[in-house]
Protein backbone atom coordinates (compact mmCIF):
# COMPACT_ATOMS: atom_id res chain seq x y z
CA UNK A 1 8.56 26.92 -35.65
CA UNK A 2 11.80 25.41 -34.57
CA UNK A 3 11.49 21.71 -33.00
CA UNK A 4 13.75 19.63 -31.08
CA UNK A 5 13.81 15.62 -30.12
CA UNK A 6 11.80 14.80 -27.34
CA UNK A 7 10.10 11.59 -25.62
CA UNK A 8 5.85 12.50 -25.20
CA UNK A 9 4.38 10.50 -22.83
CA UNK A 10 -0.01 10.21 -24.40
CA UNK A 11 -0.54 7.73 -22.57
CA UNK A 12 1.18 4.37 -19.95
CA UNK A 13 3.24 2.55 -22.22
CA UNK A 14 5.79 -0.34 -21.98
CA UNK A 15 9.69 0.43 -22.56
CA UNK A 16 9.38 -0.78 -25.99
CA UNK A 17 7.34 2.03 -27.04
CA UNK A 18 9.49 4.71 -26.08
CA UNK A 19 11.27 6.54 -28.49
CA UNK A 20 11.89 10.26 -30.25
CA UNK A 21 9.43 12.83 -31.21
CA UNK A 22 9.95 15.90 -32.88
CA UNK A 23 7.83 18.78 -30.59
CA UNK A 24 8.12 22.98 -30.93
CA UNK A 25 11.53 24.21 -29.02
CA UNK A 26 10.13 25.67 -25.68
CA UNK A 27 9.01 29.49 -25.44
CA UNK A 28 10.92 31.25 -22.48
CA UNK A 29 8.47 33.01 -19.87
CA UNK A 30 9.77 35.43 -16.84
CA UNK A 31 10.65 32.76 -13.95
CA UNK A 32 11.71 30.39 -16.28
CA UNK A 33 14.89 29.32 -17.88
CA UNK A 34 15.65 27.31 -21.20
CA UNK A 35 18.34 24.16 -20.60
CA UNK A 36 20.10 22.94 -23.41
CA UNK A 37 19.97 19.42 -21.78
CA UNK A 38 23.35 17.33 -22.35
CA UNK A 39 22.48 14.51 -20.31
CA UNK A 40 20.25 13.22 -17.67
CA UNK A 41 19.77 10.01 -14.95
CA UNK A 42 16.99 7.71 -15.45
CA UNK A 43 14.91 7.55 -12.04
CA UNK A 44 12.67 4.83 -10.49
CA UNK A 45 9.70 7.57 -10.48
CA UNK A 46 9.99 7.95 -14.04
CA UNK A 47 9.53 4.05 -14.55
CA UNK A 48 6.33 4.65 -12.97
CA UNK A 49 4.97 7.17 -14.46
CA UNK A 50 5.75 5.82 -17.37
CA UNK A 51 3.69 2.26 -16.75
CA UNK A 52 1.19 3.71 -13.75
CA UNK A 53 1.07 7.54 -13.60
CA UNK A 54 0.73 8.85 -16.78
CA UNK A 55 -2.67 7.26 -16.59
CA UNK A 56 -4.00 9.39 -13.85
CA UNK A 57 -6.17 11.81 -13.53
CA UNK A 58 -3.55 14.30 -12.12
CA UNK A 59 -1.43 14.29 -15.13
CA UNK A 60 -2.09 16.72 -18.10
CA UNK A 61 -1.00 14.17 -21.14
CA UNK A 62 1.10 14.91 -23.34
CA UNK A 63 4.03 15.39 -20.72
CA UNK A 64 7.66 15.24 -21.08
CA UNK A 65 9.45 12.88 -18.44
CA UNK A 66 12.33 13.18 -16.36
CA UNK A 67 12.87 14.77 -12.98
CA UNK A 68 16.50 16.06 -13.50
CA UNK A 69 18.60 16.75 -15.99
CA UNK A 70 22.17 19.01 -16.73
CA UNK A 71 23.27 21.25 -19.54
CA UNK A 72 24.03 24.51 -20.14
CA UNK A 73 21.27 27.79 -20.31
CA UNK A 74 20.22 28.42 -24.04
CA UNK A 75 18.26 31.71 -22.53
CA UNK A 76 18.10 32.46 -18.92
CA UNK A 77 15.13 34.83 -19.49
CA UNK A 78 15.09 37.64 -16.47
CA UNK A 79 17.15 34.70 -14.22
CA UNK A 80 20.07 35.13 -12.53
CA UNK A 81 21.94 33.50 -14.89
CA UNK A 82 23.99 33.73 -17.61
CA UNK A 83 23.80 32.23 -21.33
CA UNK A 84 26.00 28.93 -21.63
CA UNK A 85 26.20 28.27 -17.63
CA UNK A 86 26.57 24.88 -16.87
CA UNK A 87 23.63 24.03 -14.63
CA UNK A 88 22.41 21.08 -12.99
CA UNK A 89 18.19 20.74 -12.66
CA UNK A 90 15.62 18.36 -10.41
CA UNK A 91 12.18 17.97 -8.89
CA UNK A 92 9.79 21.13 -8.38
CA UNK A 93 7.91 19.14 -10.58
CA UNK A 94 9.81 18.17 -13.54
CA UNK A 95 7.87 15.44 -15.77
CA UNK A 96 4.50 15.30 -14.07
CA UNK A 97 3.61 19.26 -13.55
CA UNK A 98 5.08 20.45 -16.39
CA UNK A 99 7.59 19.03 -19.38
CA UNK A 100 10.87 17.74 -17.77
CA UNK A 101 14.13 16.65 -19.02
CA UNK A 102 13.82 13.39 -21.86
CA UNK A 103 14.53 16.47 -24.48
CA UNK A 104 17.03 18.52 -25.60
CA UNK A 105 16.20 21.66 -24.53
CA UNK A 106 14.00 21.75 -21.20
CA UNK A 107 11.88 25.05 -20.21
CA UNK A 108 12.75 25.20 -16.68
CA UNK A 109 11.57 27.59 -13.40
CA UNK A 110 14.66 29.51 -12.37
CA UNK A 111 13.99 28.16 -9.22
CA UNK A 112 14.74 24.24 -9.62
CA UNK A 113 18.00 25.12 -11.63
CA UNK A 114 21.79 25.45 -10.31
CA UNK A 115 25.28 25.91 -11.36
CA UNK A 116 27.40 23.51 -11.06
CA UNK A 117 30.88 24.46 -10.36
CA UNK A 118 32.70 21.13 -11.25
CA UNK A 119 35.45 19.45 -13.47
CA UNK A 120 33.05 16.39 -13.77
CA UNK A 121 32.11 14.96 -17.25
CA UNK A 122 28.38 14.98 -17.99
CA UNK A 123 27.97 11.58 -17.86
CA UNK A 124 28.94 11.51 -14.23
CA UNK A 125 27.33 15.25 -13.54
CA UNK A 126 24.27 13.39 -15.06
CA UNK A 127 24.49 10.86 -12.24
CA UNK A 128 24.50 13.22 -8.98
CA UNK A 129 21.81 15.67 -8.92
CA UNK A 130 18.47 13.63 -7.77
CA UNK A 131 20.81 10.66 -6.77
CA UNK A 132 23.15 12.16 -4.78
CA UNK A 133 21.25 15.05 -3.05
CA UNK A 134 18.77 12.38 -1.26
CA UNK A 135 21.93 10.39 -0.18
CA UNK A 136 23.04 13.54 1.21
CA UNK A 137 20.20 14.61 2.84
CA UNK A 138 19.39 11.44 4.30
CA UNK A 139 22.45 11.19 6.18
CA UNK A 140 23.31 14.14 7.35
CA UNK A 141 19.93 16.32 7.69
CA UNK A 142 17.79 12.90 9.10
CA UNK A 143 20.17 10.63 10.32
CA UNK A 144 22.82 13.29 11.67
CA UNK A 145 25.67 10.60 10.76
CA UNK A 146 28.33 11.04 12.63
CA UNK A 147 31.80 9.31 11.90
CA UNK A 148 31.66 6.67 14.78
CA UNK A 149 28.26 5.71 13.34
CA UNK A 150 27.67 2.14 11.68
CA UNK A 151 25.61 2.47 9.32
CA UNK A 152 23.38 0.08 7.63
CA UNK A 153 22.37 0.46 4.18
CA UNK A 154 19.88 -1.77 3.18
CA UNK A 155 19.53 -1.92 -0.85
CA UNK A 156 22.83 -0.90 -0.96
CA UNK A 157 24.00 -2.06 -4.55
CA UNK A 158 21.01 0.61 -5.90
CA UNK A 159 22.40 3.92 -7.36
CA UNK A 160 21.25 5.47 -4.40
CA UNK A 161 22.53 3.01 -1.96
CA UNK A 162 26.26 3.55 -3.42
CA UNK A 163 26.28 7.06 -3.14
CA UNK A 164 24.98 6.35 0.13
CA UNK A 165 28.34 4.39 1.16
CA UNK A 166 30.53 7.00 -0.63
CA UNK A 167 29.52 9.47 1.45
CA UNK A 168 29.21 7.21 4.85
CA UNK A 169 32.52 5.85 4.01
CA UNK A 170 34.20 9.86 3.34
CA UNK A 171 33.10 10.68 7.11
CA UNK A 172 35.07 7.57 8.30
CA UNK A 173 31.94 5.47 9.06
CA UNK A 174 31.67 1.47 9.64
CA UNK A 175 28.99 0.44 7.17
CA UNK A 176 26.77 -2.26 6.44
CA UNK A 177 25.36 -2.83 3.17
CA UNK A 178 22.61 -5.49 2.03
CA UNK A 179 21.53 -6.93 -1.44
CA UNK A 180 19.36 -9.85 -2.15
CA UNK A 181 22.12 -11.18 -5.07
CA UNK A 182 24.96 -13.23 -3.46
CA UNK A 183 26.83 -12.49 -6.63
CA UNK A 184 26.69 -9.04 -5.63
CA UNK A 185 29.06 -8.87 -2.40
CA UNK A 186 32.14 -8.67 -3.76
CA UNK A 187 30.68 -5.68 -5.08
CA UNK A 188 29.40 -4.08 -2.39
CA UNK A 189 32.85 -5.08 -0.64
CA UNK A 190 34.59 -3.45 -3.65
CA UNK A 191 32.98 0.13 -2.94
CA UNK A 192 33.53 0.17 0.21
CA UNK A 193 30.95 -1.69 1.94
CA UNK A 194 32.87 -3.39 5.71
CA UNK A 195 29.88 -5.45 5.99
CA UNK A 196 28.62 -7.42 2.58
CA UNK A 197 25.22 -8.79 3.78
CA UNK A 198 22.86 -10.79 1.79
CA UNK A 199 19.51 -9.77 1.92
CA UNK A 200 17.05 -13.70 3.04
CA UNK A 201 15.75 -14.94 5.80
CA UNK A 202 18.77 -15.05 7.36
CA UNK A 203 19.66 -10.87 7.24
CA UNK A 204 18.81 -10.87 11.04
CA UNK A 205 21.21 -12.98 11.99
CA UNK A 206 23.75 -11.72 9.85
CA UNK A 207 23.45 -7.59 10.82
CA UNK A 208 23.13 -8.79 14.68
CA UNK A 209 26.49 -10.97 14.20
CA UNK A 210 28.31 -8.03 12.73
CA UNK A 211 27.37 -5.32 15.06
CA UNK A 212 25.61 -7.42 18.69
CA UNK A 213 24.46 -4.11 19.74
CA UNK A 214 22.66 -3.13 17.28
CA UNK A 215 23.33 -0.23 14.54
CA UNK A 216 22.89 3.53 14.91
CA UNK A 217 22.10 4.45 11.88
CA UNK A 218 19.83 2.84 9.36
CA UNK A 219 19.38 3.86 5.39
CA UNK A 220 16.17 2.21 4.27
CA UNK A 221 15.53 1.75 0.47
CA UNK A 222 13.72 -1.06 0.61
CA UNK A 223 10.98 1.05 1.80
CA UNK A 224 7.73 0.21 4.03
CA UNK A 225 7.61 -3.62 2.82
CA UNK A 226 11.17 -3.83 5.44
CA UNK A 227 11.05 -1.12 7.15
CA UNK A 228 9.61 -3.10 9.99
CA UNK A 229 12.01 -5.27 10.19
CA UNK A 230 14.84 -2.73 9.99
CA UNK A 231 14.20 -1.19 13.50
CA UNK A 232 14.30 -3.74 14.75
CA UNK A 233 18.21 -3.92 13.96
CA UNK A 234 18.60 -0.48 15.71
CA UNK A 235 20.43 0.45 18.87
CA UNK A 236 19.18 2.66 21.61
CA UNK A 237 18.35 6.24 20.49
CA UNK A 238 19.21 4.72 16.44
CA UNK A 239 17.39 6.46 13.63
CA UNK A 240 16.35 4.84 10.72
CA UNK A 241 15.02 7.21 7.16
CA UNK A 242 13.10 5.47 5.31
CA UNK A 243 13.95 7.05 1.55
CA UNK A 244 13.59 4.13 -1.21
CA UNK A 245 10.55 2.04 -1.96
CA UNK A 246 12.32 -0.77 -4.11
CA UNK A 247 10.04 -2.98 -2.49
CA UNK A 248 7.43 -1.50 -4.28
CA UNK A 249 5.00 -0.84 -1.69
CA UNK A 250 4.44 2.52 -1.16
CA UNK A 251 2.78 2.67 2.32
CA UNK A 252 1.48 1.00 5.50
CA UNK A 253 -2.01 -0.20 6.20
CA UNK A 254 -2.85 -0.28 9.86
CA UNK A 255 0.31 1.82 10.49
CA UNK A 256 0.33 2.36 14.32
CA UNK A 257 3.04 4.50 15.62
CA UNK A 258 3.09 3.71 19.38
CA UNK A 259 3.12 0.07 18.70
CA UNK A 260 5.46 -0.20 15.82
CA UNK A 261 8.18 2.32 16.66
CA UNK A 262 10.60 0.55 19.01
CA UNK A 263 10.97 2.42 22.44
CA UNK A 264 13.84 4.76 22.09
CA UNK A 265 14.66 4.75 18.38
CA UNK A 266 13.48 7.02 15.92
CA UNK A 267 12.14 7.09 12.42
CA UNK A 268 12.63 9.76 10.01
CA UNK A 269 12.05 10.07 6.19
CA UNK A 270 13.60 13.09 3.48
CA UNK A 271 11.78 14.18 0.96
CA UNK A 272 13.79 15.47 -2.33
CA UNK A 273 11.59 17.89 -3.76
CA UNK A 274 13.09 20.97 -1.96
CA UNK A 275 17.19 21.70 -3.22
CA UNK A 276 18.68 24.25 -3.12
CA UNK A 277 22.17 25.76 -4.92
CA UNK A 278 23.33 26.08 -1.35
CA UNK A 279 23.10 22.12 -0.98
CA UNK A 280 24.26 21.83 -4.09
CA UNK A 281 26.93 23.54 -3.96
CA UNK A 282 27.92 21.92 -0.73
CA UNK A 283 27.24 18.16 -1.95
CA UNK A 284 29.95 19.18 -4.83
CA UNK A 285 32.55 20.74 -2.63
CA UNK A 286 32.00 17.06 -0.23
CA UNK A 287 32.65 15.39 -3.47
CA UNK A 288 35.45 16.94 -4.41
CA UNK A 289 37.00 17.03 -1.44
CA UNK A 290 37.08 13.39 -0.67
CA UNK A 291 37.91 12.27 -4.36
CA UNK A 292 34.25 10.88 -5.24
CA UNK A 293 32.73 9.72 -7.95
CA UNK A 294 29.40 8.52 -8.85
CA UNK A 295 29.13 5.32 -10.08
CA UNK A 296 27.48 4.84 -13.19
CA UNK A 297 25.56 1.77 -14.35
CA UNK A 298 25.85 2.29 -18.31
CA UNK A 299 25.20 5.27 -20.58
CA UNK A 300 22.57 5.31 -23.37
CA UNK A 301 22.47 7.05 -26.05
CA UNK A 302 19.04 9.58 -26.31
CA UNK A 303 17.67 7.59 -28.83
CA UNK A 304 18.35 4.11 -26.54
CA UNK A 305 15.84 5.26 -24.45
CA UNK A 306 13.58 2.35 -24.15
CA UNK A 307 16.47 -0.02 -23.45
CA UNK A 308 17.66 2.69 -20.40
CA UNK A 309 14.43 1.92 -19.19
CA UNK A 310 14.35 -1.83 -19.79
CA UNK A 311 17.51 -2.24 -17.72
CA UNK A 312 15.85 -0.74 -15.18
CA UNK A 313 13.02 -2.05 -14.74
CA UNK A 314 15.48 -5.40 -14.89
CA UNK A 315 16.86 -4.77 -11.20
CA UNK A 316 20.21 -5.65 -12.86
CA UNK A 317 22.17 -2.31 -12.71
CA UNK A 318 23.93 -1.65 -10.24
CA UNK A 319 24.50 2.52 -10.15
CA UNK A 320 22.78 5.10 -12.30
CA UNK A 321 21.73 4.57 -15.42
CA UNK A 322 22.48 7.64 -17.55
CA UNK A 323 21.36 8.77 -20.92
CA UNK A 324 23.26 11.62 -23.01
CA UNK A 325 21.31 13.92 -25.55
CA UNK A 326 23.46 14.69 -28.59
CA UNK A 327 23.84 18.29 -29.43
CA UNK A 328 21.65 19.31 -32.74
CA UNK A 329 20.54 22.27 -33.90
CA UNK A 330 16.38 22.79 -33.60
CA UNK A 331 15.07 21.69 -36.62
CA UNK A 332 11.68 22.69 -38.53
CA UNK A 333 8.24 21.57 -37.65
CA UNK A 334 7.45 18.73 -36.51
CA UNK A 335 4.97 16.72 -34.45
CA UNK A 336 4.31 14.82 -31.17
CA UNK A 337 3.35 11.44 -30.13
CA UNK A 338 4.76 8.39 -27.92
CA UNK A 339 6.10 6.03 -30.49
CA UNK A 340 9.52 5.25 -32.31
CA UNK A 341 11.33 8.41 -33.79
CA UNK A 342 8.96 10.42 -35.84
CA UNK A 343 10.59 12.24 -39.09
């Protein structure tokens, strides 16, 4: 049986612990596709699944992380593809349903993978598909931006909150962008951020002094913990999507929606477990069109695994953190566990 290298999830586990494996190559089924994985983005989610989630009762241990991933189709099976495609992949369940993308080949539904038409390298391929298809959706599909918007982005120095101000920025908007670090506002003013706004107990006065009237649109990655707070900030008939939960709180007790929705705003949310290669596709051609790029953190090495996830969990990158899988050829039999690299 031919094996490849592979992080296995048994159990929660610190970012020390994580390193290789050696587990069976995936067996291709109708519906599904097999990705040669070149290189994928570490995620928030997969932080927690690693520490919280794997733990649960609604995860079948051993699992695979990783939510997205791109590479190229080893065997595309009765798909619409074609053998050596260069495809991007994400959500559907990748890394808590079934095995996801911390490998180097990834068995895949046909469903949750696209081609990617692009001159990109795969380090910065790596960095759009989860990342930049919430940015995308979030401000166009729930907060219909508009280019005479401002827009306020509120965890802006996060990898999401950049590609946020790429795009707001491409459609000609005014934008506001907020980060707890003062250290961080020349760089926030360096990617295009108008507005550089430090995140304390002074933000209020700070987003009403830049816009008196309030903003149109707000980006909230801060999550439920601000998003309070945040509408407050809005102008008549404003939206605000709340998308992010770097504030670590994951809901609202008590939540009340006639009392804590400001008269004539809205709220809205997006969801990224639904893409499609239409949006793909589109999110691409934007990209292209307006000369962006993703911006990328640092790139890690597949066996640097634990220290991609360490800087994570450190709060101190600011864009994606990527991790590239070196090309080998399946080797013999091997075995599976969470651990440093097994031989």
């Amino acid at each position: 049986m031919q094996t490849m290298k592979a992080v296995v999830l048994e159990r929660a586990c610190s970012a020390r612990e994580l390193g290789l494996s050696a587990v069976p190559v995936p067996t291709v089924v109708p519906g599904w596709v097999l990705v040669r994985v070149r290189a994928f983005g570490i995620n928030r989610s997969e932080v927690f699944m690693r520490t919280v989630e794997a733990n649960s009762p609604h995860i079948a241990l051993p699992r695979i992380p990783g939510i997205e991933c791109v590479g190229e189709i080893a065997d595309p099976s009765d798909s619409r593809f074609g053998s050596g495609q260069r495809v991007v992949a994400l959500m559907g369940g990748m890394g808590r349903s079934f095995d996801g993308s911390y490998a180097e080949y990834a068995l895949l539904p046909a469903s949750n993978v696209f081609t990617a038409d692009t001159d990109l390298s795969w380090e910065e391929l790596a960095a759009i598909p989860e990342t930049w298809f919430t940015a995308y959706g979030s401000l166009f599909d729930c907060l219909q931006l508009v280019p005479t918007d401002r827009l306020l982005v509120r965890g802006a120095t996060s990898a999401l909150g950049l590609a946020a101000v790429q795009l707001a920025r491409s459609v000609g908007c005014v934008v506001l962008g907020t980060s707890r670090q003062l250290s961080r506002m020349d760089i926030l003013r360096s990617r295009g951020v108008d507005h550089p706004l430090v995140d304390d107990d002074r933000l209020d006065d700070r987003v009403l002094a830049a816009c008196p009237g309030g903003v149109q649109k707000i980006l909230e990655l801060i999550g439920p913990s601000t998003l309070r707070e945040s509408m407050s900030w809005l102008a008549h008939h404003g939206i605000v999507c709340c998308t992010g939960v770097l504030g670590h709180r994951f809901s609202l007790d008590g939540f009340d929606p006639i009392k804590f929705i400001p008269n004539g705003v809205y709220l809205s949310s997006f969801f990224s477990n639904y893409p499609t290669q239409a949006r793909i596709e589109e999110i691409l051609r934007h990209m292209a069109a307006h000369g962006l790029r993703p911006a990328i953190a640092r790139v890690f090495p597949f066996d640097q695994i634990g220290l991609a996830h360490e800087l994570m969990e450190s709060d101190d990158a600011v864009g994606k953190i990527v991790v590239t899988v070196s090309l080998h050829e399946p080797s013999q039999r091997g075995s599976r566990r969470v651990g440093r690299e097994s031989t």
